[in-house]
C-alpha atoms as a PDB file:
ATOM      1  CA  UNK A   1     -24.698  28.660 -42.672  1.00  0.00           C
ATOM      2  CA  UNK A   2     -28.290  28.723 -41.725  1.00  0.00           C
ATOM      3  CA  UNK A   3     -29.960  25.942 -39.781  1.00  0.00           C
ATOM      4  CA  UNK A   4     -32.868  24.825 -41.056  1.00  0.00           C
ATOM      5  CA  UNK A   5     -34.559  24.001 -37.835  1.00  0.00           C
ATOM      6  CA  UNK A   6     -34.570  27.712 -36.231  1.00  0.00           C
ATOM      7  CA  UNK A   7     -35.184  30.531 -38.862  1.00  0.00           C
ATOM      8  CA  UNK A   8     -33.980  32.949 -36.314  1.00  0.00           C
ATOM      9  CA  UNK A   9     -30.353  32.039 -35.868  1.00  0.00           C
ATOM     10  CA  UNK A  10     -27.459  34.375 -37.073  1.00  0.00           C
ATOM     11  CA  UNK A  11     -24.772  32.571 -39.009  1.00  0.00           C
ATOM     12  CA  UNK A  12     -21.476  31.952 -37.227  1.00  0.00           C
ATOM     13  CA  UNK A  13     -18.708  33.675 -38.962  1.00  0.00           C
ATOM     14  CA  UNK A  14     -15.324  32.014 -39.265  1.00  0.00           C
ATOM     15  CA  UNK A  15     -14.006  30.409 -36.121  1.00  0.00           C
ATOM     16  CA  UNK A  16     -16.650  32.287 -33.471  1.00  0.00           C
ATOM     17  CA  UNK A  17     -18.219  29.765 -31.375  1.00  0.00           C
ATOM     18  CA  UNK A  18     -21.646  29.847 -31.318  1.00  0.00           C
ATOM     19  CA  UNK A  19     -24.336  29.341 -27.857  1.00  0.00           C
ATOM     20  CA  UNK A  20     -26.747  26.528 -28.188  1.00  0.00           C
ATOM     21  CA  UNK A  21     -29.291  29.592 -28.208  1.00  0.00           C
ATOM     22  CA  UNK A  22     -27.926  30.306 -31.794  1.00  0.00           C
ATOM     23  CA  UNK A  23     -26.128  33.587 -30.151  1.00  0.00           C
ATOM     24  CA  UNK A  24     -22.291  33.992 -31.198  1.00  0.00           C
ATOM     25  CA  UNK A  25     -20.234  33.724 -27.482  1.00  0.00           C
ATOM     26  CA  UNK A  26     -18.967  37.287 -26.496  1.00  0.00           C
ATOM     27  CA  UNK A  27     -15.511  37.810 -26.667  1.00  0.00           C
ATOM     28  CA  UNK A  28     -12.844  38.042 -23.825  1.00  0.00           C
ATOM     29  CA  UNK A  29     -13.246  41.753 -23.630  1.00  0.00           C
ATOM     30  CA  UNK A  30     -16.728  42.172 -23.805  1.00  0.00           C
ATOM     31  CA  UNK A  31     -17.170  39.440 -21.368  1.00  0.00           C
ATOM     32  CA  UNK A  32     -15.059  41.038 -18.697  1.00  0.00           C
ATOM     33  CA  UNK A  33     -16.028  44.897 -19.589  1.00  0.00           C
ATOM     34  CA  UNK A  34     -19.674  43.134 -18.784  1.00  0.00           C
ATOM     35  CA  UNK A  35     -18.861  42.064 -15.631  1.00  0.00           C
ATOM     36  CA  UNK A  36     -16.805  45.322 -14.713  1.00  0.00           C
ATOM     37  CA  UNK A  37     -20.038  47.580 -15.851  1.00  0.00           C
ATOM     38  CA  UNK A  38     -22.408  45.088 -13.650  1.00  0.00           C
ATOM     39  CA  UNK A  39     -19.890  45.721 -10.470  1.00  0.00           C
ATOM     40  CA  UNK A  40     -20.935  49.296  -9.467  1.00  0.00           C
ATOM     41  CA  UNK A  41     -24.714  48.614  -9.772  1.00  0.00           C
ATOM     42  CA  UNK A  42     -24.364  45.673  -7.862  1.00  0.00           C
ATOM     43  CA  UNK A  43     -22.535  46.597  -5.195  1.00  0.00           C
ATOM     44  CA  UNK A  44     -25.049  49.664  -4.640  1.00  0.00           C
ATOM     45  CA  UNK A  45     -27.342  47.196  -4.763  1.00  0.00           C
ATOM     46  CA  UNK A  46     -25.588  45.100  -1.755  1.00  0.00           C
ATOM     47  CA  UNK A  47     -25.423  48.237   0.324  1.00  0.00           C
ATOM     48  CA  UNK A  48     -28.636  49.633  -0.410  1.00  0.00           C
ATOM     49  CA  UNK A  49     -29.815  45.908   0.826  1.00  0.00           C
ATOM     50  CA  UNK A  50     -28.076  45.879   3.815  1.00  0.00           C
ATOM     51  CA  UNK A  51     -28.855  49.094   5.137  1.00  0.00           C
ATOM     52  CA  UNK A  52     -32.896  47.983   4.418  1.00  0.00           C
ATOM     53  CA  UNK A  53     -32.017  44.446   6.674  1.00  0.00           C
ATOM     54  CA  UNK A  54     -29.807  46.932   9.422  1.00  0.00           C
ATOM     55  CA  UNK A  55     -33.110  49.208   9.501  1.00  0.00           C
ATOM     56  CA  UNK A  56     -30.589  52.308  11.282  1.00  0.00           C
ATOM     57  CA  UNK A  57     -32.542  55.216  12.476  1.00  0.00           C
ATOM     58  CA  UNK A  58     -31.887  57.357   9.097  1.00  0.00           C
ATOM     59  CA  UNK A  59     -33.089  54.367   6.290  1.00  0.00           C
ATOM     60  CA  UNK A  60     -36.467  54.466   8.685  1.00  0.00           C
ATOM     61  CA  UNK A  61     -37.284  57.744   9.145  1.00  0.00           C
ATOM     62  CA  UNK A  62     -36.321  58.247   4.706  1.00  0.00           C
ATOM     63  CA  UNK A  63     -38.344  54.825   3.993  1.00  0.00           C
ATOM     64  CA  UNK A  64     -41.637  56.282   6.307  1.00  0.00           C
ATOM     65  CA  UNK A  65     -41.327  59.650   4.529  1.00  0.00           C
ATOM     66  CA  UNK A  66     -42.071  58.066   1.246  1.00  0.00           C
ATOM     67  CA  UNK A  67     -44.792  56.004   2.737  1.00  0.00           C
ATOM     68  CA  UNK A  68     -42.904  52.703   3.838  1.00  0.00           C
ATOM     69  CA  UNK A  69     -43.317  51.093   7.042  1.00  0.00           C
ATOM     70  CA  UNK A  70     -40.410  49.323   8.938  1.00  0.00           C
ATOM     71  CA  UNK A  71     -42.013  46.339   8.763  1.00  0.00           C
ATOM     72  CA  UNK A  72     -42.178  46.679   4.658  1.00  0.00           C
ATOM     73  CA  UNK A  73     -37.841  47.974   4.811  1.00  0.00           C
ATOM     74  CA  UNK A  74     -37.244  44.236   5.679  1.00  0.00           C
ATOM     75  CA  UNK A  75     -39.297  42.723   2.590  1.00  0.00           C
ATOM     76  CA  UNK A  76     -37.806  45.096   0.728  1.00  0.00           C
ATOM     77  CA  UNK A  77     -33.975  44.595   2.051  1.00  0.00           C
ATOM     78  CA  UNK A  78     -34.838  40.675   1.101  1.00  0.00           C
ATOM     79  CA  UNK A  79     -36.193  41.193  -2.361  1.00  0.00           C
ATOM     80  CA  UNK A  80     -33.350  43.423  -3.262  1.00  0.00           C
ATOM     81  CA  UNK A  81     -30.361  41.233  -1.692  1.00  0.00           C
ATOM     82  CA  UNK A  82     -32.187  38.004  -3.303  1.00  0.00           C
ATOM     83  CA  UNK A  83     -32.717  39.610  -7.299  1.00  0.00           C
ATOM     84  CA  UNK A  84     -29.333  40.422  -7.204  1.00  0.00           C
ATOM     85  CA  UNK A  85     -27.702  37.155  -6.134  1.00  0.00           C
ATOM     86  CA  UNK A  86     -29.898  35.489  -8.671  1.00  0.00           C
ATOM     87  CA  UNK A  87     -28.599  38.134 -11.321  1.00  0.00           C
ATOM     88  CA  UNK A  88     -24.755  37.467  -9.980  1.00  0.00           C
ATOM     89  CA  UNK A  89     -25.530  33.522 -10.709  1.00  0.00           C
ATOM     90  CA  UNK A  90     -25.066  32.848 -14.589  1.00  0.00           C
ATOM     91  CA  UNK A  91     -27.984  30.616 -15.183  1.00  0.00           C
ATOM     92  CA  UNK A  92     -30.176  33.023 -13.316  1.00  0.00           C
ATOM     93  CA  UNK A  93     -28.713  35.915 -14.626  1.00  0.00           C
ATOM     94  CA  UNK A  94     -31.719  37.177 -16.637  1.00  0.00           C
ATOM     95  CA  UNK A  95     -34.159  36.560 -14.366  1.00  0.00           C
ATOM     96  CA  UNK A  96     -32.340  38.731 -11.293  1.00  0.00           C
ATOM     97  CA  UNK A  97     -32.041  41.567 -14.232  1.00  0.00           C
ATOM     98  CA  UNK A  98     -35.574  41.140 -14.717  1.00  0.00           C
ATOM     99  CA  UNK A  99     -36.355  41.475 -11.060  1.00  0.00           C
ATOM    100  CA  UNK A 100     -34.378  43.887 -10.301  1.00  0.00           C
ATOM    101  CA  UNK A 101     -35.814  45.785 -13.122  1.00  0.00           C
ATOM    102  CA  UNK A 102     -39.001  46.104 -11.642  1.00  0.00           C
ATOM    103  CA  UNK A 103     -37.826  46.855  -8.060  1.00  0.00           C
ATOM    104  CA  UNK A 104     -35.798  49.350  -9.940  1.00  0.00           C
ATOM    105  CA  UNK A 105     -38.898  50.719 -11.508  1.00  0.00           C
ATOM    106  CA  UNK A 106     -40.576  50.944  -7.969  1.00  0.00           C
ATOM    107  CA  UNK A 107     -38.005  53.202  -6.772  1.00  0.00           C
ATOM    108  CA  UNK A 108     -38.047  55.257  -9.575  1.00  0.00           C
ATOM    109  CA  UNK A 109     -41.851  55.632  -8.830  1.00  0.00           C
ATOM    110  CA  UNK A 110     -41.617  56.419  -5.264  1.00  0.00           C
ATOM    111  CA  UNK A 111     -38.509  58.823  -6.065  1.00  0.00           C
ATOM    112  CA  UNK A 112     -41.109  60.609  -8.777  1.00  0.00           C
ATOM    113  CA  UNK A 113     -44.080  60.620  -6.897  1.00  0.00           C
ATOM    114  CA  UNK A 114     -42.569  62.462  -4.533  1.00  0.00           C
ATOM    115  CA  UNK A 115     -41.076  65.267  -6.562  1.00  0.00           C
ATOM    116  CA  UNK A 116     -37.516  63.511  -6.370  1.00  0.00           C
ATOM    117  CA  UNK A 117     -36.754  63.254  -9.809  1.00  0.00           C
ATOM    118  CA  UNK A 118     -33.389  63.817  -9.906  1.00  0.00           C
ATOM    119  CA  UNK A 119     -32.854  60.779  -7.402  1.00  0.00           C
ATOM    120  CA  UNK A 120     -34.357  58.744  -9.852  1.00  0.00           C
ATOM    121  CA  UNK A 121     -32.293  59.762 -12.835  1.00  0.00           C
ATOM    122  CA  UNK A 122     -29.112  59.941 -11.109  1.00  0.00           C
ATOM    123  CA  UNK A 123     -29.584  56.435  -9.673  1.00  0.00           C
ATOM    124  CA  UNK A 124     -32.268  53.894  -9.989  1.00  0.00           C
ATOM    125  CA  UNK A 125     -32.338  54.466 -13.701  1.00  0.00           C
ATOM    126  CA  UNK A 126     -28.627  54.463 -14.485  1.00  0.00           C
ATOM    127  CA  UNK A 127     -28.150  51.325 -12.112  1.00  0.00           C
ATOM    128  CA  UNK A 128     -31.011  49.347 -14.409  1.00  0.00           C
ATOM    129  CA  UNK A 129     -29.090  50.348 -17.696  1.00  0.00           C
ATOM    130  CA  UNK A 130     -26.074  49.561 -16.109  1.00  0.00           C
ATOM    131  CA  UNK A 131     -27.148  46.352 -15.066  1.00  0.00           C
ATOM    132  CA  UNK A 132     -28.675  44.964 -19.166  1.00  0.00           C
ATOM    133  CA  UNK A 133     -25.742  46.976 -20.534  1.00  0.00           C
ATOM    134  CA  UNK A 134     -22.995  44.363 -18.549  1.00  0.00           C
ATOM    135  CA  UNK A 135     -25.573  41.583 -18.714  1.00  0.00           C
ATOM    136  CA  UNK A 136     -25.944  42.360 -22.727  1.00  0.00           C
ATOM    137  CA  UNK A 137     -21.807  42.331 -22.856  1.00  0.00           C
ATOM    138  CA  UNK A 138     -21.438  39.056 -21.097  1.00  0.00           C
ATOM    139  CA  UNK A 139     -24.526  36.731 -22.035  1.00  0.00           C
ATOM    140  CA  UNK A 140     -24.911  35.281 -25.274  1.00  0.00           C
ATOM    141  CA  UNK A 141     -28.789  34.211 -24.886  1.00  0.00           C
ATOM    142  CA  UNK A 142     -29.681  38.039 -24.347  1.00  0.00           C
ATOM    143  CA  UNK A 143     -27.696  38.901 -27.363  1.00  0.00           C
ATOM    144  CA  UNK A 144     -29.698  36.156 -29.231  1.00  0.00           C
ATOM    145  CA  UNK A 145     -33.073  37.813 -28.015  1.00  0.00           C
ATOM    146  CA  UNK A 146     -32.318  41.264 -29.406  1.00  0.00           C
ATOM    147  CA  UNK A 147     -33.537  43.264 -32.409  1.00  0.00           C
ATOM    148  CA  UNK A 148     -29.811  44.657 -33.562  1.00  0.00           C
ATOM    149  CA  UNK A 149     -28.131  42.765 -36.373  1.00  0.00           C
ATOM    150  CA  UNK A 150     -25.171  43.383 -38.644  1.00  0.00           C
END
């Protein structure tokens, strides 16, 4: 059945239970294979974080290479390990994804600029498509937002 008050809502087939966002809930499955895809980008994420906030010897000397003081390896550390607890918390979920998008697409740029491209196609890239592909699995307001229908 269509509402009348929001053109843009699917109809709910059957039993499904339907978001307030007009988005039909995931199911069991999807909802946990979302969380297991997020899990590997995220905990890259974590790591690549703390190594920025322990600033060893090696993360310096690869961060000043492509142009990044110590001072900026902190800020960075911070940005990272903050986007990604706000993408871990449900409410916030889109807007760490969204965040960590465009740190994502920073690395990418630093990784291309200096002739690294396979670094950024073997990791920042995959991790951001990793990271909308569990979000997409697990959140029904995303699945509301996109262009796909049946």
């Amino acid at each position: 059945m269509m509402s009348s008050s929001n053109p843009y809502q699917a109809p709910v087939a059957g039993g499904a239970v339907s978001h307030p966002s007009g988005a039909t809930k995931p199911s069991k499955t999807a909802y946990w294979v979302g969380h297991a895809v997020s899990a590997l980008p995220v905990l890259m994420l974590f790591v690549s974080a703390g190594m920025k906030l322990a600033r060893p010897p090696g993360i310096v000397e690869g961060m000043a290479k492509h142009g990044y003081s110590e001072n900026v390896i902190l800020v960075l550390g911070v940005v990272e390990a903050l986007s990604t607890v706000l993408y871990l918390i449900p409410q916030t979920s889109v807007l760490g994804a969204i965040l960590l998008t465009g740190y994502l697409g920073g690395a990418t740029a630093t990784h291309v600029s200096s002739g690294e491209i396979p670094q950024a196609f073997m990791g920042a890239i995959p991790f951001g498509v990793l990271l909308w592909l569990g979000l997409y699995l697990r959140e029904p307001r995303l699945r509301a937002l996109t262009p796909w229908r049946k």
